[in-house]
C-alpha atoms as a PDB file:
ATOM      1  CA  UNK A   1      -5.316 -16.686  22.955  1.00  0.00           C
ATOM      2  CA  UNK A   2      -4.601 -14.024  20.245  1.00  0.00           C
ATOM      3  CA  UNK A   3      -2.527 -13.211  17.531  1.00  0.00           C
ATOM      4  CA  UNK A   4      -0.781 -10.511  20.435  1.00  0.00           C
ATOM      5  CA  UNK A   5      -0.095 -13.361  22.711  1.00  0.00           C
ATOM      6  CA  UNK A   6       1.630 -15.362  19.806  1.00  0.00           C
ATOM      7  CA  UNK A   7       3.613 -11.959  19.234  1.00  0.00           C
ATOM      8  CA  UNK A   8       4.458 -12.044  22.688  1.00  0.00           C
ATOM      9  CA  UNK A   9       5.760 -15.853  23.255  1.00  0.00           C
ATOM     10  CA  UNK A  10       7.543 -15.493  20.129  1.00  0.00           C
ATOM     11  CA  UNK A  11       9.468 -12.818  21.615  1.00  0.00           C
ATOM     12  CA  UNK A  12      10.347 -14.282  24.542  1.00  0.00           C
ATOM     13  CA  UNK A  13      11.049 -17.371  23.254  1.00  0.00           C
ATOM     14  CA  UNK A  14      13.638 -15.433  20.549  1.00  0.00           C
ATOM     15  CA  UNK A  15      15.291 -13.725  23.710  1.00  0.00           C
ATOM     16  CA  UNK A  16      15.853 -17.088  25.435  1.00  0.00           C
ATOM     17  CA  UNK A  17      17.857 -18.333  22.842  1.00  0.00           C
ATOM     18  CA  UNK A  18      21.357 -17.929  22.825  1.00  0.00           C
ATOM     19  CA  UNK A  19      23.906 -17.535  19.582  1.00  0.00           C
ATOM     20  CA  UNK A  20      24.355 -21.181  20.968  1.00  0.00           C
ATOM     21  CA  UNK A  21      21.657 -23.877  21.786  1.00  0.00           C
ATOM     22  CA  UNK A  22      23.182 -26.737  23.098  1.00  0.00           C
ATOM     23  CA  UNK A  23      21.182 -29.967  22.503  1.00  0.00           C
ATOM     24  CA  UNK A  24      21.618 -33.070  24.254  1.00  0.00           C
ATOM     25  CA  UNK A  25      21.487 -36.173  21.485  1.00  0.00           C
ATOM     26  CA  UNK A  26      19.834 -39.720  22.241  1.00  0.00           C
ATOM     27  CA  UNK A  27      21.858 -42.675  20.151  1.00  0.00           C
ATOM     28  CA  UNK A  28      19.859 -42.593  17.454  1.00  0.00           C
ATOM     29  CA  UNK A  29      20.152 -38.769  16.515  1.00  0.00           C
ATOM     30  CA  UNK A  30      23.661 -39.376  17.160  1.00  0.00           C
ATOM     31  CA  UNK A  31      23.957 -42.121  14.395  1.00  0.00           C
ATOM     32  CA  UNK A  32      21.783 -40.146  11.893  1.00  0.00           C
ATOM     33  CA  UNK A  33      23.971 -37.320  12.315  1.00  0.00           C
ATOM     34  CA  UNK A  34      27.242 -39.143  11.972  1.00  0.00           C
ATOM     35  CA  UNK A  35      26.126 -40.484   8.940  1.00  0.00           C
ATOM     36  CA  UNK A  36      24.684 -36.842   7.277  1.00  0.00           C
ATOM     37  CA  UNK A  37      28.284 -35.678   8.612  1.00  0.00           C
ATOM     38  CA  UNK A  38      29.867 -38.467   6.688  1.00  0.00           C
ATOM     39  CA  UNK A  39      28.074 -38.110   3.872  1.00  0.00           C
ATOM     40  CA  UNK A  40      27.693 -33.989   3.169  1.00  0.00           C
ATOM     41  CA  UNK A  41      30.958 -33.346   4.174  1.00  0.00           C
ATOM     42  CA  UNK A  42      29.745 -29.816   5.725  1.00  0.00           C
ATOM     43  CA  UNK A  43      32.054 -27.355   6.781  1.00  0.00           C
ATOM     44  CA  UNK A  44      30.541 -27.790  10.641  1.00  0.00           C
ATOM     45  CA  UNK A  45      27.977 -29.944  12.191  1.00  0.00           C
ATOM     46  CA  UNK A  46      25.998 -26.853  13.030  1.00  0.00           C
ATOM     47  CA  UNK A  47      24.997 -26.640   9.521  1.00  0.00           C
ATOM     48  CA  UNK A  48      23.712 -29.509   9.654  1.00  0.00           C
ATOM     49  CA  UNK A  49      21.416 -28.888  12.291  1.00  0.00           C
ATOM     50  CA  UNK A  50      20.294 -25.413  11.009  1.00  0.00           C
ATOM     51  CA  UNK A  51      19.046 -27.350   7.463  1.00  0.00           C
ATOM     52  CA  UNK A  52      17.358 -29.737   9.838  1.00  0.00           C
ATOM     53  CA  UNK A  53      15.334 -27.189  11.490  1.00  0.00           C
ATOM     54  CA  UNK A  54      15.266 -25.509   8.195  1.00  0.00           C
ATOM     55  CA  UNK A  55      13.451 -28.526   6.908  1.00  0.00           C
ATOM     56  CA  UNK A  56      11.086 -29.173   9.981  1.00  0.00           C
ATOM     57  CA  UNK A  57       9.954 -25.500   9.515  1.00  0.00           C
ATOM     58  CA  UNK A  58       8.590 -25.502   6.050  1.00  0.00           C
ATOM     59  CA  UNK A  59       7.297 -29.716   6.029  1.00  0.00           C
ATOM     60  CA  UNK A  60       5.617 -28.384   8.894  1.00  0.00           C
ATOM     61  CA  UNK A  61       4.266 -25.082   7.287  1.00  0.00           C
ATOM     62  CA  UNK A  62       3.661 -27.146   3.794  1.00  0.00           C
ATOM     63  CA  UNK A  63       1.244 -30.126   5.784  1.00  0.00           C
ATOM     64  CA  UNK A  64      -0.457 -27.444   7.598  1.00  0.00           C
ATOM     65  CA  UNK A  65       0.426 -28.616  10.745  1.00  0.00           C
ATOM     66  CA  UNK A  66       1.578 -25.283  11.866  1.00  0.00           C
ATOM     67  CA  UNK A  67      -1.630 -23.613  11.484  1.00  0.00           C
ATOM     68  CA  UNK A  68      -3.316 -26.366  13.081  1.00  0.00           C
ATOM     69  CA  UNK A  69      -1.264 -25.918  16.047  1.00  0.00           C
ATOM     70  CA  UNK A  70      -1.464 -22.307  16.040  1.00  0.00           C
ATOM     71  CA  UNK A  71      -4.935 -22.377  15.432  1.00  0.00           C
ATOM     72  CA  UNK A  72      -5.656 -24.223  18.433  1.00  0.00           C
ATOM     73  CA  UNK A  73      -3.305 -22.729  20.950  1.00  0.00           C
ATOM     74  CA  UNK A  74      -3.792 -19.033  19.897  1.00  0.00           C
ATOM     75  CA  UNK A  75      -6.642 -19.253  17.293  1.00  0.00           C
ATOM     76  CA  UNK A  76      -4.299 -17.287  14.003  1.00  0.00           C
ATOM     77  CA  UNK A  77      -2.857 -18.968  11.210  1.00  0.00           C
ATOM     78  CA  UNK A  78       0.574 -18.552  10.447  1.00  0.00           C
ATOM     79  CA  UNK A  79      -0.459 -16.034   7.668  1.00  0.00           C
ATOM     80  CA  UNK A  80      -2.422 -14.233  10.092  1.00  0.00           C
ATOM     81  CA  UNK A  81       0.819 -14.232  11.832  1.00  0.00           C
ATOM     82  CA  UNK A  82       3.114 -13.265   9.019  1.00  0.00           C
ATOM     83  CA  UNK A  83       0.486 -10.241   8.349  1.00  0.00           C
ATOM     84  CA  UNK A  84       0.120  -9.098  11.610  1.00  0.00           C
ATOM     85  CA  UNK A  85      -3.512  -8.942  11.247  1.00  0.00           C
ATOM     86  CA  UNK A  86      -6.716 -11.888  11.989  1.00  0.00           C
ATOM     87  CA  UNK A  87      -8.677 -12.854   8.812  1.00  0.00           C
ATOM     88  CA  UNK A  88     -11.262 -11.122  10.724  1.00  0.00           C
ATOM     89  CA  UNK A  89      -9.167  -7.990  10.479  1.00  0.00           C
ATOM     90  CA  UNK A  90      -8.185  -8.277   6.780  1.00  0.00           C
ATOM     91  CA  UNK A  91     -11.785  -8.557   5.519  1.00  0.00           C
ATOM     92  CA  UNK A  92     -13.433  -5.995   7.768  1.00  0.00           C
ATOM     93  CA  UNK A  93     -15.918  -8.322   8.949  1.00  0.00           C
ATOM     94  CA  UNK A  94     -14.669  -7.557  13.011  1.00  0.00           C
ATOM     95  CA  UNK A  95     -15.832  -3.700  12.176  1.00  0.00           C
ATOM     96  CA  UNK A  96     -19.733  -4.186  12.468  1.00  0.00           C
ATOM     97  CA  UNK A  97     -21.792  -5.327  15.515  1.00  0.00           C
ATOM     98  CA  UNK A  98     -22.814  -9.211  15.746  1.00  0.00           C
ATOM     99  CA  UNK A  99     -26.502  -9.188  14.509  1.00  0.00           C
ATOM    100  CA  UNK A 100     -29.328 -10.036  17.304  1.00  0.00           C
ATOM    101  CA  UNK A 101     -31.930 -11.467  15.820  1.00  0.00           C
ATOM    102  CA  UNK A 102     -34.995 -10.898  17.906  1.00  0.00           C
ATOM    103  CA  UNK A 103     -33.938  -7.127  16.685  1.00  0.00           C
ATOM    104  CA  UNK A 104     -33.190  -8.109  12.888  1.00  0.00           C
ATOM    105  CA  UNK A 105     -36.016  -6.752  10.994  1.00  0.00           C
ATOM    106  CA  UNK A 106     -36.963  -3.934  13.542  1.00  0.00           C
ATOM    107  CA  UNK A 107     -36.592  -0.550  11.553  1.00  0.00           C
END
Protein backbone atom coordinates (compact mmCIF):
# COMPACT_ATOMS: atom_id res chain seq x y z
CA UNK A 1 0.00 0.00 0.00
CA UNK A 2 1.01 3.71 -0.34
CA UNK A 3 1.01 6.83 1.28
CA UNK A 4 -2.23 7.61 -1.49
CA UNK A 5 -4.08 4.66 -0.20
CA UNK A 6 -3.61 5.89 3.50
CA UNK A 7 -4.93 9.35 2.05
CA UNK A 8 -7.70 7.57 0.72
CA UNK A 9 -8.97 5.31 3.86
CA UNK A 10 -8.48 8.25 5.91
CA UNK A 11 -10.99 9.95 3.95
CA UNK A 12 -13.43 7.60 3.94
CA UNK A 13 -13.10 6.68 7.22
CA UNK A 14 -13.55 10.75 8.20
CA UNK A 15 -16.84 10.68 6.01
CA UNK A 16 -18.24 7.68 7.92
CA UNK A 17 -18.20 9.34 11.00
CA UNK A 18 -20.97 11.18 12.17
CA UNK A 19 -21.02 14.56 14.58
CA UNK A 20 -22.11 11.52 16.82
CA UNK A 21 -20.40 8.05 17.31
CA UNK A 22 -22.32 6.06 19.45
CA UNK A 23 -20.28 3.42 21.35
CA UNK A 24 -21.60 0.51 23.00
CA UNK A 25 -19.71 0.11 26.68
CA UNK A 26 -18.76 -3.41 28.29
CA UNK A 27 -18.99 -3.17 32.42
CA UNK A 28 -15.76 -2.36 32.88
CA UNK A 29 -15.54 0.84 30.59
CA UNK A 30 -18.69 1.62 32.19
CA UNK A 31 -17.15 1.64 35.78
CA UNK A 32 -13.96 3.49 34.64
CA UNK A 33 -16.03 6.06 33.21
CA UNK A 34 -18.35 6.54 36.13
CA UNK A 35 -15.58 7.01 38.21
CA UNK A 36 -13.53 9.76 35.69
CA UNK A 37 -17.23 11.32 35.64
CA UNK A 38 -17.22 11.37 39.38
CA UNK A 39 -14.09 12.52 39.78
CA UNK A 40 -13.48 15.48 36.87
CA UNK A 41 -16.70 16.75 37.24
CA UNK A 42 -16.79 17.57 33.29
CA UNK A 43 -19.34 19.57 31.86
CA UNK A 44 -20.49 16.25 29.61
CA UNK A 45 -19.34 12.75 29.38
CA UNK A 46 -18.39 13.38 25.79
CA UNK A 47 -15.45 15.21 26.99
CA UNK A 48 -14.43 12.68 28.55
CA UNK A 49 -14.25 10.45 25.79
CA UNK A 50 -12.68 13.01 23.34
CA UNK A 51 -9.47 13.35 26.07
CA UNK A 52 -9.52 9.58 25.97
CA UNK A 53 -9.00 9.34 22.36
CA UNK A 54 -6.98 12.42 22.72
CA UNK A 55 -4.67 10.41 24.89
CA UNK A 56 -4.66 7.06 22.84
CA UNK A 57 -3.59 9.24 19.83
CA UNK A 58 -0.39 10.75 21.01
CA UNK A 59 0.77 7.42 23.66
CA UNK A 60 0.30 5.80 20.50
CA UNK A 61 2.26 8.34 18.25
CA UNK A 62 4.93 8.84 21.32
CA UNK A 63 5.72 4.60 21.56
CA UNK A 64 5.87 4.49 17.90
CA UNK A 65 3.28 2.20 17.57
CA UNK A 66 1.59 4.21 14.97
CA UNK A 67 4.31 4.10 12.56
CA UNK A 68 4.75 0.58 13.13
CA UNK A 69 1.30 -0.02 12.15
CA UNK A 70 1.35 2.26 9.35
CA UNK A 71 4.47 1.03 8.25
CA UNK A 72 3.26 -2.33 7.83
CA UNK A 73 -0.18 -1.84 6.42
CA UNK A 74 0.74 1.01 3.95
CA UNK A 75 4.59 1.18 4.24
CA UNK A 76 4.69 5.52 5.39
CA UNK A 77 5.31 6.77 8.68
CA UNK A 78 3.05 9.04 10.18
CA UNK A 79 5.49 11.92 9.25
CA UNK A 80 5.50 10.74 5.85
CA UNK A 81 1.88 11.13 6.33
CA UNK A 82 1.75 14.50 7.98
CA UNK A 83 4.15 15.72 4.93
CA UNK A 84 2.41 14.31 2.27
CA UNK A 85 5.50 13.02 0.81
CA UNK A 86 7.67 9.20 1.32
CA UNK A 87 11.19 9.63 2.83
CA UNK A 88 12.01 8.44 -0.52
CA UNK A 89 10.41 11.58 -1.89
CA UNK A 90 11.91 14.09 0.61
CA UNK A 91 15.53 13.06 -0.05
CA UNK A 92 15.38 12.63 -3.81
CA UNK A 93 16.70 9.28 -3.69
CA UNK A 94 13.20 7.86 -5.79
CA UNK A 95 14.52 10.38 -8.77
CA UNK A 96 17.44 8.14 -10.19
CA UNK A 97 17.24 4.61 -11.72
CA UNK A 98 18.02 1.47 -9.34
CA UNK A 99 21.69 0.60 -10.27
CA UNK A 100 22.24 -2.93 -12.23
CA UNK A 101 25.25 -4.12 -11.49
CA UNK A 102 26.38 -6.39 -14.25
CA UNK A 103 26.18 -2.70 -16.04
CA UNK A 104 27.94 -0.70 -13.07
CA UNK A 105 31.29 0.08 -14.32
CA UNK A 106 30.40 -0.05 -18.13
CA UNK A 107 31.22 3.55 -19.53
Amino acid sequence: MSLEELTDEMAQQYADFDDELAVSLDRETRNELALLETALEPEETDELVRRAIHMLFQTTVETGKLDFHLRSGFDVTYDEYLSGMTFGEMTGADQYPKLDDERRYRF
